[in-house]
Protein backbone atom coordinates (compact mmCIF):
# COMPACT_ATOMS: atom_id res chain seq x y z
CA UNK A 1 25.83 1.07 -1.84
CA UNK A 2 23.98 -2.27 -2.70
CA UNK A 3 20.54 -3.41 -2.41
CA UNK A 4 20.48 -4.50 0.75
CA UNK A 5 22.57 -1.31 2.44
CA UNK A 6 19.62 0.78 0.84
CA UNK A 7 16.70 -1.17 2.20
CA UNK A 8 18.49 -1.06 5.67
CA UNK A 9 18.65 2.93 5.38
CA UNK A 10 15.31 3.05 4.35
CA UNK A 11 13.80 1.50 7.79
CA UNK A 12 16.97 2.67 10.15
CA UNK A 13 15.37 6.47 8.96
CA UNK A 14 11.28 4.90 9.99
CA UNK A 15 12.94 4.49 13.72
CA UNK A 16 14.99 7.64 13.27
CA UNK A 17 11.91 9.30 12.54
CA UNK A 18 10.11 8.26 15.77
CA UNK A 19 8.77 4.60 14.53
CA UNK A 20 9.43 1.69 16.71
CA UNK A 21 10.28 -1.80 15.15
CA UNK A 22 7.51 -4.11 16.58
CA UNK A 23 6.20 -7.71 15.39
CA UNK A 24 2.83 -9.58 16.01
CA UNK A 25 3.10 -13.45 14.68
CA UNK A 26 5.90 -12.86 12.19
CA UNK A 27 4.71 -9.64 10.63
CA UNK A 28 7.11 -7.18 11.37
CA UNK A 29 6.08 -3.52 11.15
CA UNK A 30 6.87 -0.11 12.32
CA UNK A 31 4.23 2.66 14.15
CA UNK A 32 4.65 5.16 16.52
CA UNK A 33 2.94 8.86 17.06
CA UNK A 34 -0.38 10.21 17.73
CA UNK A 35 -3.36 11.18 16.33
CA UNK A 36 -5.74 9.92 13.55
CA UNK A 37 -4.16 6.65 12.52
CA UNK A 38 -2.83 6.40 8.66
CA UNK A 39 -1.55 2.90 7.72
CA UNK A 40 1.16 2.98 4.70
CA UNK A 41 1.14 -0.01 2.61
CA UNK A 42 3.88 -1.38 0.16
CA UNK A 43 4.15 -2.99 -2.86
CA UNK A 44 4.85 -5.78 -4.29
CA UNK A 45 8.65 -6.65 -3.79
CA UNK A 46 9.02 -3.86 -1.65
CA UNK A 47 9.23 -2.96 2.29
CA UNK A 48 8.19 -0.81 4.67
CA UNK A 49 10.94 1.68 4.23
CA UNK A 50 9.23 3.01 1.22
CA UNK A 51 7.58 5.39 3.33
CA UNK A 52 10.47 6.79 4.96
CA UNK A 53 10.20 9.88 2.80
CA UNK A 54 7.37 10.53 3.68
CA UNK A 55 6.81 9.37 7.71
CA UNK A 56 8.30 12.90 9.20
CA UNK A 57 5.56 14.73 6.98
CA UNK A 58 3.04 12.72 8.76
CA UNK A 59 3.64 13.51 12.21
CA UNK A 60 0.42 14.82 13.30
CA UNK A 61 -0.67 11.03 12.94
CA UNK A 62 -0.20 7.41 14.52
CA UNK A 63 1.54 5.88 11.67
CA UNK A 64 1.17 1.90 11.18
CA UNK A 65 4.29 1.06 8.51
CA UNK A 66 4.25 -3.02 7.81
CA UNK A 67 6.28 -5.13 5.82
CA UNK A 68 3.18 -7.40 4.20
CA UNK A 69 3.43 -10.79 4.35
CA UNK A 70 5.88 -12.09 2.46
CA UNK A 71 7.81 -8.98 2.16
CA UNK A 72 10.83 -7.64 3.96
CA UNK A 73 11.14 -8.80 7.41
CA UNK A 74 7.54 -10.69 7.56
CA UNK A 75 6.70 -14.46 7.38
CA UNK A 76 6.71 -16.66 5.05
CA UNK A 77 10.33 -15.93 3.83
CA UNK A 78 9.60 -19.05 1.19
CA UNK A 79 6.31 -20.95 -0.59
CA UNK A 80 3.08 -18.99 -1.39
CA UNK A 81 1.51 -15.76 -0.13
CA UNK A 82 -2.17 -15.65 -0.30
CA UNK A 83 -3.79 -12.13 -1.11
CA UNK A 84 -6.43 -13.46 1.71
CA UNK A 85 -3.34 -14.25 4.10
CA UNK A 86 -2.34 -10.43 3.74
CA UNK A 87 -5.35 -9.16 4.53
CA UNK A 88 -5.00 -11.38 7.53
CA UNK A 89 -2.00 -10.67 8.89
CA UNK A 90 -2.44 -6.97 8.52
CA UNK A 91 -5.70 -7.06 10.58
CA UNK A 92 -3.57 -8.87 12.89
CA UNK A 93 -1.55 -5.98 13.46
CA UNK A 94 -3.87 -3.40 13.68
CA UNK A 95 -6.03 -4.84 15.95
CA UNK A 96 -2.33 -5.73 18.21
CA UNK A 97 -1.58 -1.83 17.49
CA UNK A 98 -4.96 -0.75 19.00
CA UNK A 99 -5.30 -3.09 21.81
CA UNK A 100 -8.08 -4.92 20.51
CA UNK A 101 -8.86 -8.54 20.62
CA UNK A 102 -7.41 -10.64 17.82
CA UNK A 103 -10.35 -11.24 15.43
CA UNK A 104 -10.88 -14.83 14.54
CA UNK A 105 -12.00 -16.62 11.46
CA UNK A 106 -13.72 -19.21 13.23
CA UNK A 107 -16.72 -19.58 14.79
CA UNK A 108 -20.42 -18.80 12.79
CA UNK A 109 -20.62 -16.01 10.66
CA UNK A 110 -22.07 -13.36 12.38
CA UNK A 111 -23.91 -9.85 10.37
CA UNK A 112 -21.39 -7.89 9.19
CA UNK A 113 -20.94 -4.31 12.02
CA UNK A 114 -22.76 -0.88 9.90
CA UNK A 115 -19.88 0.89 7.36
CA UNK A 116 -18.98 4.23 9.24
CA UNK A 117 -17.06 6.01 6.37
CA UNK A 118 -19.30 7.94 4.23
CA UNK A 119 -18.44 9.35 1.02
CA UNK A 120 -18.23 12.70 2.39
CA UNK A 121 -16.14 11.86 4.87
CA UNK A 122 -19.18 12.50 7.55
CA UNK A 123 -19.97 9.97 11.09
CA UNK A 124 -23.69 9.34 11.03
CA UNK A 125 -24.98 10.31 14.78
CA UNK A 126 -24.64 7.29 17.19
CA UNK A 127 -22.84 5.04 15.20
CA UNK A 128 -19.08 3.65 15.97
CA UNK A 129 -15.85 6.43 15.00
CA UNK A 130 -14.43 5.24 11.60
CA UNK A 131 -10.13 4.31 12.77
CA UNK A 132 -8.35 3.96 9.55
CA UNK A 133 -6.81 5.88 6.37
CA UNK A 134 -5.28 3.49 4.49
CA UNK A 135 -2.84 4.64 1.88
CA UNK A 136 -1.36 1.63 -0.11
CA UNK A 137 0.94 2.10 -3.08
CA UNK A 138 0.38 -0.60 -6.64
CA UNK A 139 0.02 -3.74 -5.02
CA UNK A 140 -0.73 -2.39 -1.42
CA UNK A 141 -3.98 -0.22 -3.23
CA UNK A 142 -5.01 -3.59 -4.08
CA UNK A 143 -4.65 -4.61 -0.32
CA UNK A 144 -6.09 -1.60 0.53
CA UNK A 145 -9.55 -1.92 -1.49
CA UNK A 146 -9.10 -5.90 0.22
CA UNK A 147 -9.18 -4.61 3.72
CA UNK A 148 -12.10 -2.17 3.25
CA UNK A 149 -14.35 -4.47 1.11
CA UNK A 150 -13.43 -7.21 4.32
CA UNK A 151 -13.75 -4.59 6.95
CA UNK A 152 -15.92 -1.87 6.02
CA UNK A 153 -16.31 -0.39 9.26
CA UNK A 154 -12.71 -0.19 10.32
CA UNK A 155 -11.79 2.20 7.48
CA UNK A 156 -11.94 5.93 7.39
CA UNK A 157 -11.07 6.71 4.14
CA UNK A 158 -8.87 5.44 1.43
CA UNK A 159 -5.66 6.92 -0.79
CA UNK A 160 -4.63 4.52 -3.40
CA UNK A 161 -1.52 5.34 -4.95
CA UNK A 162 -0.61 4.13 -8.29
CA UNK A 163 -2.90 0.68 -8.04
CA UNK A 164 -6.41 -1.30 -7.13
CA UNK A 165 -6.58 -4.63 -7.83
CA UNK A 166 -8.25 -4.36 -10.95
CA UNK A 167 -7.79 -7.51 -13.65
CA UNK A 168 -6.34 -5.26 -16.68
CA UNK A 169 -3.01 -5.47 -18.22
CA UNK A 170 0.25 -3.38 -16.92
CA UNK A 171 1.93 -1.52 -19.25
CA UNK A 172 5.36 -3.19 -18.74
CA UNK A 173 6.79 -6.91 -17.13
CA UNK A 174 7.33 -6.93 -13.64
CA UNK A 175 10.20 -9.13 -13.83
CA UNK A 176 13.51 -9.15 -16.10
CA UNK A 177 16.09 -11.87 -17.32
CA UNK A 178 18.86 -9.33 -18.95
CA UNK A 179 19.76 -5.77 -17.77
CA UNK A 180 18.15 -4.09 -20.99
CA UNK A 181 14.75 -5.49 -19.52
CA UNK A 182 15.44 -4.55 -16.10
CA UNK A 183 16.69 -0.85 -17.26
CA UNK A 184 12.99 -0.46 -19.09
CA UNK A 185 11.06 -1.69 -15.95
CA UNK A 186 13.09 0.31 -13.53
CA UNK A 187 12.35 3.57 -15.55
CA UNK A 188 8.75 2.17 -15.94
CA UNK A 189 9.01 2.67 -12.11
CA UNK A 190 11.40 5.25 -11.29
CA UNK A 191 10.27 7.74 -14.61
CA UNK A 192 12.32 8.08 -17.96
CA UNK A 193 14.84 10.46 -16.75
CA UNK A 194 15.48 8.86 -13.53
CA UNK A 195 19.34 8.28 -12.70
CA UNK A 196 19.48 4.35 -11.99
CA UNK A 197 22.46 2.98 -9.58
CA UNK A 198 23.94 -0.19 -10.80
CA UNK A 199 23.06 -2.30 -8.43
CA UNK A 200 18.94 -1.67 -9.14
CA UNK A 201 19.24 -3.53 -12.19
CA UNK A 202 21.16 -6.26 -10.58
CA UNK A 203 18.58 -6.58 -7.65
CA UNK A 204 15.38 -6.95 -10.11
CA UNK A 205 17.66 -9.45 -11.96
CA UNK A 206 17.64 -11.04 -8.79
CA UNK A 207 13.84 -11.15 -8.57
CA UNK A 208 12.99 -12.99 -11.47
CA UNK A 209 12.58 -16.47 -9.44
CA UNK A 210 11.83 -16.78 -5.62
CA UNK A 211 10.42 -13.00 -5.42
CA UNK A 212 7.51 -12.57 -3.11
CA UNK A 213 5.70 -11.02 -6.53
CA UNK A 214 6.30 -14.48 -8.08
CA UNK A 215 4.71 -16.10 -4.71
CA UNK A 216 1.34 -14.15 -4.72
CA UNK A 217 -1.60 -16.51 -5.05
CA UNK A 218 -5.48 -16.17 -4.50
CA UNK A 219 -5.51 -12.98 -6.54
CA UNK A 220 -8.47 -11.77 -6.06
CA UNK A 221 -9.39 -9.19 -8.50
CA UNK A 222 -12.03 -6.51 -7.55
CA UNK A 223 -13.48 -4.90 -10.83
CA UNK A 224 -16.73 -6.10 -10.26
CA UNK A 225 -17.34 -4.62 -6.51
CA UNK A 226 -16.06 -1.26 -6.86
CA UNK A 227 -19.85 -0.03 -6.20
CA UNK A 228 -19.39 -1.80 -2.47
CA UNK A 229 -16.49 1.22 -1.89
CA UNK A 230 -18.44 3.78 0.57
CA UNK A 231 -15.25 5.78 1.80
CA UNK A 232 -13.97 8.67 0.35
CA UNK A 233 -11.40 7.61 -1.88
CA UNK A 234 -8.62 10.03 -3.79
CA UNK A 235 -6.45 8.19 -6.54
CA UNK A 236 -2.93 9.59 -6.61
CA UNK A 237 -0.64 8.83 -10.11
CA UNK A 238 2.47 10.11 -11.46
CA UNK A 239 2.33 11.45 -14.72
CA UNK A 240 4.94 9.43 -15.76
CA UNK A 241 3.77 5.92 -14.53
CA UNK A 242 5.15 3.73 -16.61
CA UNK A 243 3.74 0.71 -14.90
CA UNK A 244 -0.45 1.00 -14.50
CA UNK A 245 -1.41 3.26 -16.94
CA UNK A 246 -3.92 6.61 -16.72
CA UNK A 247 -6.75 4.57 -18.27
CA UNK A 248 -6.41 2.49 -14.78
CA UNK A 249 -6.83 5.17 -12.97
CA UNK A 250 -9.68 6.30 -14.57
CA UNK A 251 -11.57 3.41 -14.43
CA UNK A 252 -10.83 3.23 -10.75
CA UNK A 253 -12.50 6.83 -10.31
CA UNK A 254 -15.16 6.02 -12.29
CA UNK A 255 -16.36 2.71 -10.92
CA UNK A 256 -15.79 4.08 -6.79
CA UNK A 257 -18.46 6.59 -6.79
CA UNK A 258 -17.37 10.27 -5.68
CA UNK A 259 -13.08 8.91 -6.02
CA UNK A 260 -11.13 12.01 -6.85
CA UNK A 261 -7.68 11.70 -9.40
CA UNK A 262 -4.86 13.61 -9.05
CA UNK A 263 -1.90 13.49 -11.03
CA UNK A 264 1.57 14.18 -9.61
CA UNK A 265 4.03 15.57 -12.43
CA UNK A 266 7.60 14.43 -12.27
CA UNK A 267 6.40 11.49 -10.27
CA UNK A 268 6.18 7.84 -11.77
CA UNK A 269 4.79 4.55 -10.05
CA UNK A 270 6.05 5.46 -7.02
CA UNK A 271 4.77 8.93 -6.14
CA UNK A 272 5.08 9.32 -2.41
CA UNK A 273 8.94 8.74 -2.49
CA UNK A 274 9.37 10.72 -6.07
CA UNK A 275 7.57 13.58 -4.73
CA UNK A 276 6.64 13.17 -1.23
CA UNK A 277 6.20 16.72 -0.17
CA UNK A 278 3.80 17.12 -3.10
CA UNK A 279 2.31 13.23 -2.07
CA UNK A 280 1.63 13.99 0.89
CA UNK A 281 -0.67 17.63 -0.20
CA UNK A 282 -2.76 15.04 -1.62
CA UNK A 283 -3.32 12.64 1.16
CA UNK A 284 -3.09 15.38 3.61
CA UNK A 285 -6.25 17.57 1.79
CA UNK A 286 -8.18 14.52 2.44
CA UNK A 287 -8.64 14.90 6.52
């Protein structure tokens, strides 16, 4: 097993599991099923096979599984990613997933539509059904909170996993130059106890120039507008992230008014594939 072999598992088990491989403009992602639609976001350095723990567990749901720009199979493969391209591209596919027009950034700015997701998860009479959960993990919480301050009315609700764009320290390096760097990261990531293959530490080696981390530009950090968040929104941790600390968290429950925490125990940064079943209880108790 190598890097790449488990990456290609990881998305052969999103079409075993009843996704289909689609791509809109050189975004590649993965949907299929019925029902309320949940879109699963990545992050950064990662892929859409993330989810695959967790994709059979959703099947009461249409399920819309990208690689974000930058990432996996998705355009650009080289030079910068813009956090506004992203935010972009992924409205790109959902509107391709749902049959709606593309929406365009030109033209005069017109008043924004009325927010339909209200904190207690209610539709006021007459106004347009809310479409979206969006679950993002670390950097895709970040995209998340993008999309729903961009789009208010598109989005449902909101399950950030482990991240939100907020402009505070990490508790570790995201990148690594010898293998006793990579080891600390990767059990920053994967929990203190977790059993590392070999060839982890020789992919994040590989990641230290050129990844699409190192790429990211127009960060655009959200601190001040977490009052603008109308959607119920349930932060989801591990207990032993190693990566965004609790105090993150917190601050992210305290500045989205009516955000519930839950922590996941012998779960680290990446909750929904360290503990799916138990993941997915939380996102789950949110419909």
């Amino acid at each position: 097993m190598n890097a790449e072999a488990y990456i290609a598992a990881t998305r052969a088990a999103l079409v075993g599991a009843g996704l289909e491989r689609r791509e809109v403009d050189g975004t590649v992602y993965f949907a299929g099923g019925s029902g309320s639609t949940v879109v699963l976001l990545h992050g950064a350095n990662d892929q859409a096979g993330t989810w695959a723990p967790v994709v059979p567990l959703l099947a009461n749901h249409r399920l819309i599984v990208p690689d974000l720009a930058g990432h996996g199979e998705s355009a650009p493969a080289t030079g910068p990613i813009a956090m506004t391209s992203i935010v972009e591209r992924l409205r790109a596919i959902i509107d391709a997933d749902s049959g709606a027009p593309p929406s365009s950034a030109a033209g005069p700015a017109a008043s924004p539509p009325p927010r339909v997701g209200r904190r207690d998860g209610a539709r006021p009479a007459g106004e347009t059904p809310a479409l979206l959960t969006l679950v993002g993990n670390s950097m895709g919480a970040w995209i998340a909170l993008l999309y729903t301050l961009a789009h208010p009315e598109c989005v449902e609700r909101l399950i950030l996993e482990a991240g939100g764009g907020l402009a505070r320290p990490l508790a570790v390096p995201l990148t690594a130059t010898t293998p006793e760097d990579a080891l600390t990261i990767l059990r920053a990531v994967h929990g203190p106890n977790a059993v590392l293959p070999e060839w982890a530490i020789d992919a994040l080696l590989s990641r230290s120039t050129g990844s699409p981390m190192l790429r990211l530009t127009d960060l655009t950090f959200i601190d001040g507008r977490l009052g603008e968040i109308e959607v119920p929104t349930t932060l989801v941790w591990g207990a032993d992230d190693g990566v965004v600390p609790r105090s993150y968290a917190e601050a992210l429950r305290d500045g989205i008014a009516g955000a519930r925490l839950h922590i996941i125990e012998g779960a680290a940064h990446i909750p929904h594939a360290q503990q799916p079943a138990r993941f997915v209880e939380c996102l789950t108790a949110t419909f």
